[in-house]
C-alpha atoms as a PDB file:
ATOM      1  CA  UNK A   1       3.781  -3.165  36.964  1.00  0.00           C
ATOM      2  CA  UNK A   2       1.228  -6.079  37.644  1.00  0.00           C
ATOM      3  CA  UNK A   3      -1.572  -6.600  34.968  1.00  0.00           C
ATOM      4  CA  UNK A   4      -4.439  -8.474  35.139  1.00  0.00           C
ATOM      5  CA  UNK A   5      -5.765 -10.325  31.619  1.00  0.00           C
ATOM      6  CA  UNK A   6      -8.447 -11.799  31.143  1.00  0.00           C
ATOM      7  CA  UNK A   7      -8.169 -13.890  28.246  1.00  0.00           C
ATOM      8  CA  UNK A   8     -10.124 -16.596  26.010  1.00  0.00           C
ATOM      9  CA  UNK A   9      -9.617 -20.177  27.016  1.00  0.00           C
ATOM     10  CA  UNK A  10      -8.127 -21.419  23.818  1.00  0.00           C
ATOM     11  CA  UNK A  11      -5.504 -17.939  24.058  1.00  0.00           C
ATOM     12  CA  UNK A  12      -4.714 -18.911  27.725  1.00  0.00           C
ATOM     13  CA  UNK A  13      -4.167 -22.258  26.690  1.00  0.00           C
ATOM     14  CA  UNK A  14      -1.819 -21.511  23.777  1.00  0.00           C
ATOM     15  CA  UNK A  15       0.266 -19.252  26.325  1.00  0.00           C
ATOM     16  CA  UNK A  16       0.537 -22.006  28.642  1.00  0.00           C
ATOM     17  CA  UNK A  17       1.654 -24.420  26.391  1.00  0.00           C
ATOM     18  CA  UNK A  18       3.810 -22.023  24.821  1.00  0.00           C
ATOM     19  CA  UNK A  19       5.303 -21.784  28.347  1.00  0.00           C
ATOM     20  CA  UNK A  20       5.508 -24.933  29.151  1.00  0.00           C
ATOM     21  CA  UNK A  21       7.592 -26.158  26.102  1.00  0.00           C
ATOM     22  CA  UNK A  22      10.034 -23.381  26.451  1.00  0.00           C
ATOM     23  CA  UNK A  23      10.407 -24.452  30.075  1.00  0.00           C
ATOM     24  CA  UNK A  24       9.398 -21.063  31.791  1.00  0.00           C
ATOM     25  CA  UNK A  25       6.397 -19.734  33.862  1.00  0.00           C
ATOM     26  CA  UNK A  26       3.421 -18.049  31.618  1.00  0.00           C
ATOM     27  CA  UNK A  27       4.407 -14.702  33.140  1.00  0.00           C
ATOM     28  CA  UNK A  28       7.821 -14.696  31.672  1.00  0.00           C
ATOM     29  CA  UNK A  29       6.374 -15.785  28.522  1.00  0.00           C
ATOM     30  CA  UNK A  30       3.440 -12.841  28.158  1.00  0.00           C
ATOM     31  CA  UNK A  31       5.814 -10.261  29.958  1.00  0.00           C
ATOM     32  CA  UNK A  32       8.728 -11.473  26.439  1.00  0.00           C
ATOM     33  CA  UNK A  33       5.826 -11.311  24.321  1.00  0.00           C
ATOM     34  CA  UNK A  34       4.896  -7.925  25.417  1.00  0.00           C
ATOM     35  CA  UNK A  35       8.521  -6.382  25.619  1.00  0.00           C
ATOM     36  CA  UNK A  36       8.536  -7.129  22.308  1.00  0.00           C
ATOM     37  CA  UNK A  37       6.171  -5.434  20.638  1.00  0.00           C
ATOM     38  CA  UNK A  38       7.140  -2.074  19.916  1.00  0.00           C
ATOM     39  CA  UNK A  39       4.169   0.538  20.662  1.00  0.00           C
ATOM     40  CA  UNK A  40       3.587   3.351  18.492  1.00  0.00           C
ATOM     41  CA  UNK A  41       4.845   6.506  19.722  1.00  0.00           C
ATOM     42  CA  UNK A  42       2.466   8.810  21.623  1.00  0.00           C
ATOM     43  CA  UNK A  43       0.675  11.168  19.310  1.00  0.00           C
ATOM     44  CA  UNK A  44       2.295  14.748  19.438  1.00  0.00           C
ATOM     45  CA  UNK A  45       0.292  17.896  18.938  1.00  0.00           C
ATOM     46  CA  UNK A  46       1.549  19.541  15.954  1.00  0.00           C
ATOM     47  CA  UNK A  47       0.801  23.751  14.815  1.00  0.00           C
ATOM     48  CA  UNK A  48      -0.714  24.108  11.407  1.00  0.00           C
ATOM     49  CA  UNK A  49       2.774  25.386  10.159  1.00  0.00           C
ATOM     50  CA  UNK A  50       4.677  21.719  11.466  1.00  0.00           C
ATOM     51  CA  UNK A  51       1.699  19.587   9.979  1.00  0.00           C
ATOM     52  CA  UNK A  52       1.714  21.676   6.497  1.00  0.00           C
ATOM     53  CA  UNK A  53       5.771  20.792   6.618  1.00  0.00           C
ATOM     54  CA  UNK A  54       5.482  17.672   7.535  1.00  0.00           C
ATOM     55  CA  UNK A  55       2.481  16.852   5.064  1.00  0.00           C
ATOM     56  CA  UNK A  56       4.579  18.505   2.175  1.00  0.00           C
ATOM     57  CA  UNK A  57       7.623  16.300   3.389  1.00  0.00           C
ATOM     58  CA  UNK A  58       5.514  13.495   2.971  1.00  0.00           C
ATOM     59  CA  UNK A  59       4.169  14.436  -0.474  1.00  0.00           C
ATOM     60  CA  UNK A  60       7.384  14.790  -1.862  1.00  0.00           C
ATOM     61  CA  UNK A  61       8.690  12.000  -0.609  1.00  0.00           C
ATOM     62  CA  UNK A  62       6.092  10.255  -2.927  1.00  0.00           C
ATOM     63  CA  UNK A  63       7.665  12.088  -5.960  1.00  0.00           C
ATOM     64  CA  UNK A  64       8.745   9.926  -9.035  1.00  0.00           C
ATOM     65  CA  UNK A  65       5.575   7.106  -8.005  1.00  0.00           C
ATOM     66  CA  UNK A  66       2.999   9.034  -9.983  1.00  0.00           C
ATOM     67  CA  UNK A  67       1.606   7.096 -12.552  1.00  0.00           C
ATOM     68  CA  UNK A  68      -0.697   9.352 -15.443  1.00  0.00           C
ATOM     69  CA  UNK A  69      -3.554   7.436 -17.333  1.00  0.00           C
ATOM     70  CA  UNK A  70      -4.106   8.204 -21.055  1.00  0.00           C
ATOM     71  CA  UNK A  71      -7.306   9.885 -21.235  1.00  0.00           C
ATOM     72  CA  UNK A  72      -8.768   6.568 -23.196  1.00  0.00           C
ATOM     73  CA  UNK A  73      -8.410   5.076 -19.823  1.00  0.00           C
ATOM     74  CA  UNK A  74     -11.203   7.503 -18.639  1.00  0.00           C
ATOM     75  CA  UNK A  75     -13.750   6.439 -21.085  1.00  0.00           C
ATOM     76  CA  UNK A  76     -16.869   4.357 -20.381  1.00  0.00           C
ATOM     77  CA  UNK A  77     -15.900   1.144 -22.939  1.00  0.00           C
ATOM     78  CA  UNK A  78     -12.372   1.184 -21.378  1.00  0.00           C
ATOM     79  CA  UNK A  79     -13.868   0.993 -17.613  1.00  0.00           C
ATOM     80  CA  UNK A  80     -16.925  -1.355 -18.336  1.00  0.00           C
ATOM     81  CA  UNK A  81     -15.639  -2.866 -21.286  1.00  0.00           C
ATOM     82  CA  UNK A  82     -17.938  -3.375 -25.032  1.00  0.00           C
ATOM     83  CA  UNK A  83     -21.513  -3.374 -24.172  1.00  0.00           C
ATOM     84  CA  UNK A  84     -22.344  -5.727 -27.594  1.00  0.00           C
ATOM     85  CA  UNK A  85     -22.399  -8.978 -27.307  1.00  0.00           C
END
């Protein structure tokens, strides 16, 4: 596939000299650069009943990381702290 970018001077520039010191042309540079970056996997549609299992999957994978406040914690002077100077 050929791609066309149009990119910022001061990017273009960086590429090039990136190039340059690695002794290869720009395009084998970007077209490195680009094979390494790992895209995120295409969206899938998902029924209600998959996206309710995988949401509960999720939640209790998240079990054991719950951390309860006293109810003190709750209270105005805990939150703002002592309104007397």
């Amino acid at each position: 596939m050929t791609v066309t970018l149009d990119l910022p001077p001061n990017v273009e520039r960086a590429y090039l000299a990136e190039a340059a010191a690695r002794g290869v042309p720009v395009e084998v540079l970007v077209r490195e650069v680009l094979l390494a970056y790992e895209p995120l996997p295409a969206p899938t549609e998902m029924t209600p009943e998959e996206w309710v299992r995988e949401f509960k999957a999720w939640v209790a994978s998240h079990s054991g990381n719950t951390v309860v406040l006293p109810d003190e914690a709750m209270e105005r002077e805990a939150i703002y702290g002592d309104d007397e100077p």
